[in-house]
Protein backbone atom coordinates (compact mmCIF):
# COMPACT_ATOMS: atom_id res chain seq x y z
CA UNK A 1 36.74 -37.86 18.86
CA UNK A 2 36.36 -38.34 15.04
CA UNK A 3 33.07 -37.09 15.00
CA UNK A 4 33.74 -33.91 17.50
CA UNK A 5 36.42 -32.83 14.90
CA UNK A 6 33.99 -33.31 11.45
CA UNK A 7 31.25 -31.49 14.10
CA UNK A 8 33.93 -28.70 14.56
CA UNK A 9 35.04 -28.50 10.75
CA UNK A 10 31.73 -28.51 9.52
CA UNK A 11 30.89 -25.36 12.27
CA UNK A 12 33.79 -23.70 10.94
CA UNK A 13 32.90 -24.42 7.50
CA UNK A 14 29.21 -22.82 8.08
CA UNK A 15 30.64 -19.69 9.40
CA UNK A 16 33.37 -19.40 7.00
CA UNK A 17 30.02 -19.65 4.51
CA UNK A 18 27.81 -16.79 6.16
CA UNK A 19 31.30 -14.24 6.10
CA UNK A 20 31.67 -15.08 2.39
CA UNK A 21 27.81 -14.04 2.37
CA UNK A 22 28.05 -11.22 4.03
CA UNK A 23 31.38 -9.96 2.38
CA UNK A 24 30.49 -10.33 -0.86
CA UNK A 25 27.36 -8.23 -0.37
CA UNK A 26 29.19 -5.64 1.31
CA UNK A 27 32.23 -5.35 -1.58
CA UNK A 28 30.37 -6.23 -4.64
CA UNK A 29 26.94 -4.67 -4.14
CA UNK A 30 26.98 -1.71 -0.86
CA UNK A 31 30.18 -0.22 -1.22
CA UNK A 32 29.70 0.20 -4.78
CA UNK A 33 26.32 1.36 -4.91
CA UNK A 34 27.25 3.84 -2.24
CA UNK A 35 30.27 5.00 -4.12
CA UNK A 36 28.34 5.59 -7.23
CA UNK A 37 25.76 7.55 -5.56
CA UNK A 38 28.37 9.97 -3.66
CA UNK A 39 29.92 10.23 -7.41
CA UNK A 40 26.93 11.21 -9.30
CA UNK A 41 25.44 13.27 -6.69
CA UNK A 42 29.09 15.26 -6.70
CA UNK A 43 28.08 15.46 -10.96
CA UNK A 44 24.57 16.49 -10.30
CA UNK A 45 25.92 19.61 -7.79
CA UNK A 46 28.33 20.36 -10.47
CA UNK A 47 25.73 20.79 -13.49
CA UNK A 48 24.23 22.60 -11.20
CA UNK A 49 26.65 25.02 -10.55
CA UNK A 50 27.35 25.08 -14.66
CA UNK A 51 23.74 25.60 -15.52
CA UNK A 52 20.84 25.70 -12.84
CA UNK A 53 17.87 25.96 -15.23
CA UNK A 54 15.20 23.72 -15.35
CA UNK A 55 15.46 22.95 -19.01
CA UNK A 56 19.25 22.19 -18.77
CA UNK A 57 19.69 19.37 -20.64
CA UNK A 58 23.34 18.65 -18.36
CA UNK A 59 21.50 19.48 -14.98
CA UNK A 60 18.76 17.14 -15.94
CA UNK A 61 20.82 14.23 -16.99
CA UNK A 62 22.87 14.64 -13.93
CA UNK A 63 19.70 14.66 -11.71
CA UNK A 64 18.26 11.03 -13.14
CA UNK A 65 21.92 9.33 -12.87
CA UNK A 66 21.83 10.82 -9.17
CA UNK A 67 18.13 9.29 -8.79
CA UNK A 68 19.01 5.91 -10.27
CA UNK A 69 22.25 5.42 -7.78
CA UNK A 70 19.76 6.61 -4.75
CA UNK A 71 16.64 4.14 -5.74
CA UNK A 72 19.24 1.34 -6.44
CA UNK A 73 20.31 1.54 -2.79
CA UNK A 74 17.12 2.95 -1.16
CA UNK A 75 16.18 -0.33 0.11
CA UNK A 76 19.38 0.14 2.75
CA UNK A 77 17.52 2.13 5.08
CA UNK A 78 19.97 1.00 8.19
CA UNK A 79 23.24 2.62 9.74
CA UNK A 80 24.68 5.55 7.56
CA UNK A 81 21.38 6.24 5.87
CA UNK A 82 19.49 6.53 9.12
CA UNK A 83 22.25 8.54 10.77
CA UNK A 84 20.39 12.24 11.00
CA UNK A 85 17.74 11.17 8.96
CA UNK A 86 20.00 11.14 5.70
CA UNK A 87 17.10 8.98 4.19
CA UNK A 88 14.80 11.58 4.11
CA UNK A 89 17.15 14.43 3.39
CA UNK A 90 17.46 12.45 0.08
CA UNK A 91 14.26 11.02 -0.38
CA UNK A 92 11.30 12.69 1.51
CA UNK A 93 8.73 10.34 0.26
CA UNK A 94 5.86 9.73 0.28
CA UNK A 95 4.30 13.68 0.58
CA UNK A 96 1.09 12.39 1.58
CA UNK A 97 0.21 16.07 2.63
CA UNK A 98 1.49 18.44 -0.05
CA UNK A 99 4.57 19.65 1.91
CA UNK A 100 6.80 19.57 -0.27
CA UNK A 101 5.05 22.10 -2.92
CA UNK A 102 4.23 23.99 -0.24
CA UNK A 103 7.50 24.46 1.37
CA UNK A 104 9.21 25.19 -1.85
CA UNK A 105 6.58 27.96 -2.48
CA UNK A 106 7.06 29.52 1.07
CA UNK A 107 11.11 29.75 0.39
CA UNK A 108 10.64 30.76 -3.23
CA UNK A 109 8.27 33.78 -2.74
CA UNK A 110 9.93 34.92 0.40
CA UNK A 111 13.34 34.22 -1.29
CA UNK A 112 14.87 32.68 1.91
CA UNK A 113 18.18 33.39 2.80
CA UNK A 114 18.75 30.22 4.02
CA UNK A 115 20.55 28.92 0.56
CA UNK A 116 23.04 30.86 0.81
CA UNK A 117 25.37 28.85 2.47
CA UNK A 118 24.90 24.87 3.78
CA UNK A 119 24.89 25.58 7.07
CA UNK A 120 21.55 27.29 7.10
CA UNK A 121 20.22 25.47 4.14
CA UNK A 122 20.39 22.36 6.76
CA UNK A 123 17.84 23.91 8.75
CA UNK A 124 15.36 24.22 6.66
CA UNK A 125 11.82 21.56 6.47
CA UNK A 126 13.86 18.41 5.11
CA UNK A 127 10.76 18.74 2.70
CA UNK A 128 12.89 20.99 0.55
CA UNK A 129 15.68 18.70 0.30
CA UNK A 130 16.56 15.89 -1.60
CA UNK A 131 15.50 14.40 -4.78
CA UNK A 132 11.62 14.80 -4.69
CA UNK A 133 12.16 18.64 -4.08
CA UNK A 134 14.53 19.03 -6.64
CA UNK A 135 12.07 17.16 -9.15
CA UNK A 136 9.72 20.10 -8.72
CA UNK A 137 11.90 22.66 -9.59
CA UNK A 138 13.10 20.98 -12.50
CA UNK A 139 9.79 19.58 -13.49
CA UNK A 140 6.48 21.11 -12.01
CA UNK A 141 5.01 23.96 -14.63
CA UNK A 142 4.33 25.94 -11.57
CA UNK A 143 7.22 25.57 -9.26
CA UNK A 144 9.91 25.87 -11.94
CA UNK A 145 8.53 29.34 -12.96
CA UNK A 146 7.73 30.63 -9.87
CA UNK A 147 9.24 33.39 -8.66
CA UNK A 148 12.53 35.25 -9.65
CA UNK A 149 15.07 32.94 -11.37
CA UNK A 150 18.35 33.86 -9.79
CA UNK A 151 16.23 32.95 -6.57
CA UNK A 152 15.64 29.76 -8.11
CA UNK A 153 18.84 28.93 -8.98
CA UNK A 154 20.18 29.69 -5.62
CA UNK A 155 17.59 27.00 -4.61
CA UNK A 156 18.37 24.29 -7.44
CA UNK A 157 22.00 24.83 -6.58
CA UNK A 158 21.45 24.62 -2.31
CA UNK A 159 19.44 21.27 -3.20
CA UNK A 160 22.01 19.67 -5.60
CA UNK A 161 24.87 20.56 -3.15
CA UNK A 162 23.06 18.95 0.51
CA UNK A 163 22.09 15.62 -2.11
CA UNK A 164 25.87 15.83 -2.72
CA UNK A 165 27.20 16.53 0.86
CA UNK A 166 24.54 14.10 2.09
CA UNK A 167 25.94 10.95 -0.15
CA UNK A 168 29.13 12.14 0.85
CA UNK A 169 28.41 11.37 4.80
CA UNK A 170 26.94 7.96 3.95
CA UNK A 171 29.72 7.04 2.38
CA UNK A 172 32.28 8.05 4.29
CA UNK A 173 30.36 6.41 7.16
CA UNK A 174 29.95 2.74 5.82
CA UNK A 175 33.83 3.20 4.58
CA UNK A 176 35.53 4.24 8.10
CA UNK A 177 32.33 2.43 10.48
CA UNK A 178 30.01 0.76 9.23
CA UNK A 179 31.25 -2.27 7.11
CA UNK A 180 33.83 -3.32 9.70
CA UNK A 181 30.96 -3.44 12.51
CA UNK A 182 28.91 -6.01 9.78
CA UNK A 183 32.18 -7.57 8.96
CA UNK A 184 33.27 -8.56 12.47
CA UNK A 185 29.69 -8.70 15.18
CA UNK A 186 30.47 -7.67 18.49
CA UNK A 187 29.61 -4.19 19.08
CA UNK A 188 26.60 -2.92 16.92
CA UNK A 189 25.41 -6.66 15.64
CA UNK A 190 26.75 -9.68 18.28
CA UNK A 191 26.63 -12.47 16.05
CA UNK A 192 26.73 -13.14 12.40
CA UNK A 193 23.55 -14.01 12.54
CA UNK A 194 22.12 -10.60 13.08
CA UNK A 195 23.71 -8.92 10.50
CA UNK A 196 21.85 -11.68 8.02
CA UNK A 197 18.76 -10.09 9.92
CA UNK A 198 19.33 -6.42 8.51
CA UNK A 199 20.34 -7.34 5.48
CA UNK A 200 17.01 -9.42 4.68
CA UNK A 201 15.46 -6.96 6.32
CA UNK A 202 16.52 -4.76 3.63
CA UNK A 203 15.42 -7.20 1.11
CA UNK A 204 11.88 -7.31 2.95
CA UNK A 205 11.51 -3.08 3.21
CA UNK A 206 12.93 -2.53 -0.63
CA UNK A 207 9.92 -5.62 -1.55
CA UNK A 208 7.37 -3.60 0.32
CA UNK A 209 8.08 -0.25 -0.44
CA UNK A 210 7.88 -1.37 -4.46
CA UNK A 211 4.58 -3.21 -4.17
CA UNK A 212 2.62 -1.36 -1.53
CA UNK A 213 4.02 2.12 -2.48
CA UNK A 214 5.46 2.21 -5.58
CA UNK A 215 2.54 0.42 -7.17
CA UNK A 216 0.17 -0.05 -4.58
CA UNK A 217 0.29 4.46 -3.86
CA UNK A 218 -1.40 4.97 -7.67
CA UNK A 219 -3.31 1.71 -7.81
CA UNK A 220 -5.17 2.91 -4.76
CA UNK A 221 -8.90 1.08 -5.13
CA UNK A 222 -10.34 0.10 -8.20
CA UNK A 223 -13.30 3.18 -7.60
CA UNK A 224 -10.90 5.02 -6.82
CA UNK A 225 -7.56 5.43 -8.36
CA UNK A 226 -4.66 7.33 -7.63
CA UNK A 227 -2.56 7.79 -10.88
CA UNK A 228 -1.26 11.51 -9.63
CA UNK A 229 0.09 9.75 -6.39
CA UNK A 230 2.83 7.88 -8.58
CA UNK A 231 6.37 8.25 -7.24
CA UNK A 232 8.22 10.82 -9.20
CA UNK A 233 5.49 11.38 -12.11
CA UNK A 234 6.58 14.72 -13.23
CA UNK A 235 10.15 13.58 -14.23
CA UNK A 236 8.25 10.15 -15.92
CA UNK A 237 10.48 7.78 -13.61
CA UNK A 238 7.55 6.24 -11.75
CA UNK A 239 7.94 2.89 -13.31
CA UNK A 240 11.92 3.32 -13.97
CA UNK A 241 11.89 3.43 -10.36
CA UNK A 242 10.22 -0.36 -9.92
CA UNK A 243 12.42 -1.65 -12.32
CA UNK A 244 15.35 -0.58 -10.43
CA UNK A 245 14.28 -1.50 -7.38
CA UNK A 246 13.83 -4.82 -8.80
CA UNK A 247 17.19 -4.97 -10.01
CA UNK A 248 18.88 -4.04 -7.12
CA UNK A 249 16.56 -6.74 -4.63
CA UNK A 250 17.00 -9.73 -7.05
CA UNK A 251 21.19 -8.90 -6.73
CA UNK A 252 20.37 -8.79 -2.90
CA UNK A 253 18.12 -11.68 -3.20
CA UNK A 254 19.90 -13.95 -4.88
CA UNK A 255 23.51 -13.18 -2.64
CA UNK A 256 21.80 -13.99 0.63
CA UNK A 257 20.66 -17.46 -1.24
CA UNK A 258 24.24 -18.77 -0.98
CA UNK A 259 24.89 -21.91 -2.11
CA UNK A 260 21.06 -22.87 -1.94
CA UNK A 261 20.76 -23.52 -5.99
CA UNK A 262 17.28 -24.42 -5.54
CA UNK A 263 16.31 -21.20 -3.37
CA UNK A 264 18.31 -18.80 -5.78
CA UNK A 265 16.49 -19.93 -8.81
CA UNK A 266 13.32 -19.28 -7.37
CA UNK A 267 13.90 -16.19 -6.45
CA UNK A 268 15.39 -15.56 -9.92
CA UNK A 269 12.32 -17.01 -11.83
CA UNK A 270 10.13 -14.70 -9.37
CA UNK A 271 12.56 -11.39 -10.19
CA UNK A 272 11.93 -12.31 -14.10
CA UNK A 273 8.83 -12.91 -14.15
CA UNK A 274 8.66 -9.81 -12.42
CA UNK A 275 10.70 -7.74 -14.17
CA UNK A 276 9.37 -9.01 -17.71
CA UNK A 277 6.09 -7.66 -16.85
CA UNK A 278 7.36 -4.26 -15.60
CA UNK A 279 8.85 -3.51 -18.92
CA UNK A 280 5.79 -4.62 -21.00
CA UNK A 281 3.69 -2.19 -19.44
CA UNK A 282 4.99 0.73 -21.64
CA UNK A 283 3.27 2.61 -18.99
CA UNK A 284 5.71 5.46 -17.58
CA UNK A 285 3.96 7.33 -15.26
CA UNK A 286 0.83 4.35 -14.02
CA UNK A 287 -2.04 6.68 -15.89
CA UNK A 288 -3.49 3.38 -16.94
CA UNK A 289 -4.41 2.68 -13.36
CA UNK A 290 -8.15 4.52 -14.66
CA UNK A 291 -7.94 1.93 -17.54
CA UNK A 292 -9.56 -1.84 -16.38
CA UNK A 293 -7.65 -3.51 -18.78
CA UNK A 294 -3.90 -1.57 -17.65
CA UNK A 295 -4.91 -1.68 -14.17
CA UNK A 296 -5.34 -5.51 -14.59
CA UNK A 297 -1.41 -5.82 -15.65
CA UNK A 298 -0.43 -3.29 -12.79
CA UNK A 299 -2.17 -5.20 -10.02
CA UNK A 300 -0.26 -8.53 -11.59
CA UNK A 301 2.83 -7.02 -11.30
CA UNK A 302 2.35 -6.01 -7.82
CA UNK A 303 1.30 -9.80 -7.20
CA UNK A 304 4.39 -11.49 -8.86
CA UNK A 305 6.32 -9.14 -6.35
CA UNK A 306 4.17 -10.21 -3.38
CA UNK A 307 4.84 -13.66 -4.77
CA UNK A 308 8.51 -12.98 -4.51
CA UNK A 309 7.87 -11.46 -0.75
CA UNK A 310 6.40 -15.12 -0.08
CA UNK A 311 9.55 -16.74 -1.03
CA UNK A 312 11.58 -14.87 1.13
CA UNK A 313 9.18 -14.91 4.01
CA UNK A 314 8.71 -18.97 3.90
CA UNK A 315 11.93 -19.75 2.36
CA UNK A 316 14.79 -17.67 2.36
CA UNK A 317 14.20 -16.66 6.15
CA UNK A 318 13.79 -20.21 7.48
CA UNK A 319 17.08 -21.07 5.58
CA UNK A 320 19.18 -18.55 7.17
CA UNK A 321 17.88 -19.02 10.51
CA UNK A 322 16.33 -15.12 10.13
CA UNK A 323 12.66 -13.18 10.44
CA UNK A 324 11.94 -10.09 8.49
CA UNK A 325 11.80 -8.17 11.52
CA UNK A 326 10.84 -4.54 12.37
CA UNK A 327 11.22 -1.59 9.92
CA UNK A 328 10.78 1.53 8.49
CA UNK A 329 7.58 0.87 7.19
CA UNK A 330 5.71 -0.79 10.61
CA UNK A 331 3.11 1.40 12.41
CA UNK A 332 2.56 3.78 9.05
């Protein structure tokens, strides 16, 4: 009987363990991050509506905090975000075909009526919404002079407010749905256990997307490099954007650790090694992917993040009972 009751405290003790997990990510890392991307998305559509020119100072502040809260949760590509393809309202990326240029050209010279009001601004090509879109007005020599500029502003200011509304629904959605169905399985996720899936899953995509895309988009081969493929070049945030991402991973990283010292400082000593190299490379935008001897530093950093995917595959997985599973990324 004595050991059917420690078998039964220690059970409850376990589970008790994987809620606190799963709690704290939820309060201390998603609902923030959410919250601040809903709040500086609201900021960007008001500089927008203050001053929509591409060489507003205000606007283009407004536009990189809005970025930075969207890349430091981009790795949550489950529930709210995939709800109407939110993701890709915000973050149609990568263009491997030139749409977005091309769409923003079409609506621009044939001044589209369709930003006049949200409703028909919604459906439009998502490849003139979001973030990467907006970056070309603001940023490309051609796209932010083309055409007439009240047109364009109509368009900056249709862009700014869907990012806004678009945040908006996310949050709302993890607020009122969302976090109760990963707080109590039984409906969307039936055990515990299956919401640790998603969320390393999360960790897995984000660690991916960062060292296959990210990096591995401009690296391309080593005949043949890529450096105009970077992710967000004109606005200089290509390698802002890895070191964010690696910010936001090691936070998720080292939460889903637990209690398992030993695992948690790996995976920090991975994320610093990591991260120290990212901000030695004094390399904003990946040119040096032409250059043997920058390329060589690139391609480390991409394997000290692989390294990191290793640890997560072999030993955070095994230790809570998860596999990385199916995502966004699988079949591309």
């Amino acid at each position: 009987m004595r050991s059917l009751t420690l078998a039964f405290v220690l059970s409850l003790s376990a589970f008790a363990a994987q809620a606190d997990l799963v709690d704290d990510i939820l309060d201390q890392q998603i609902l923030p991050t959410m919250s601040a991307l809903a709040g500086h998305s609201q900021a960007l559509s008001q500089a927008a509506a203050q001053d929509c020119k591409s060489d507003s100072a205000e606007l283009q502040q407004a536009y990189a905090d809005a970025f930075d809260a969207w890349i430091t949760v981009s790795h949550l590509r489950f529930g709210p975000t995939e709800t109407d393809n939110r993701a890709f309202a915000l973050a149609f990326w990568p263009d491997s075909r030139g749409k977005i240029p091309k769409a923003l050209s079409a609506m621009i010279q044939n001044e589209d009526p369709a930003v006049k009001t949200p409703s028909d601004f919604a459906t439009t090509s998502i490849a003139v919404h979001g973030f990467y879109a907006l970056e070309f007005l603001l940023y490309d020599t051609e796209l932010s002079t083309l055409g007439k500029e009240a047109y364009r502003c109509q368009l900056v200011r249709a862009i700014a407010d869907d990012i806004s509304d678009t945040s908006h629904l996310i949050l709302k959605d993890w607020q009122q749905n969302y976090v109760a169905q990963m707080r109590t399985p039984g409906d969307r996720y039936q055990t515990r256990s299956e919401v640790k899936q998603e969320l390393f899953k999360a960790l897995n995509t984000g660690l991916q997307v960062t060292s296959d895309m990210r990096l591995g988009r401009p690296l391309g081969t080593f005949d043949h490099p890529r450096p105009n493929r970077a992710e967000a070049r004109r606005s200089g945030r290509s390698l802002h954007h890895v070191e964010l991402s690696l910010q936001s991973l090691e936070n998720l990283a080292i939460a889903l650790a637990g209690d398992n010292l030993a695992l948690a400082a790996d995976l920090q000593a991975g994320f610093s090694k990591a991260r120290i190299s990212a901000a030695r490379l004094a390399d904003p935008v990946f040119s040096g992917v032409s250059d043997p001897s920058s390329r060589f530093r690139i391609e480390a950093l991409q394997q000290q993040i692989n390294d990191i995917r290793s640890i997560a595959d072999v030993d955070l997985g095994p230790a809570l009972g998860v596999t990385p599973g199916f995502n966004s990324l699988d079949g591309d």
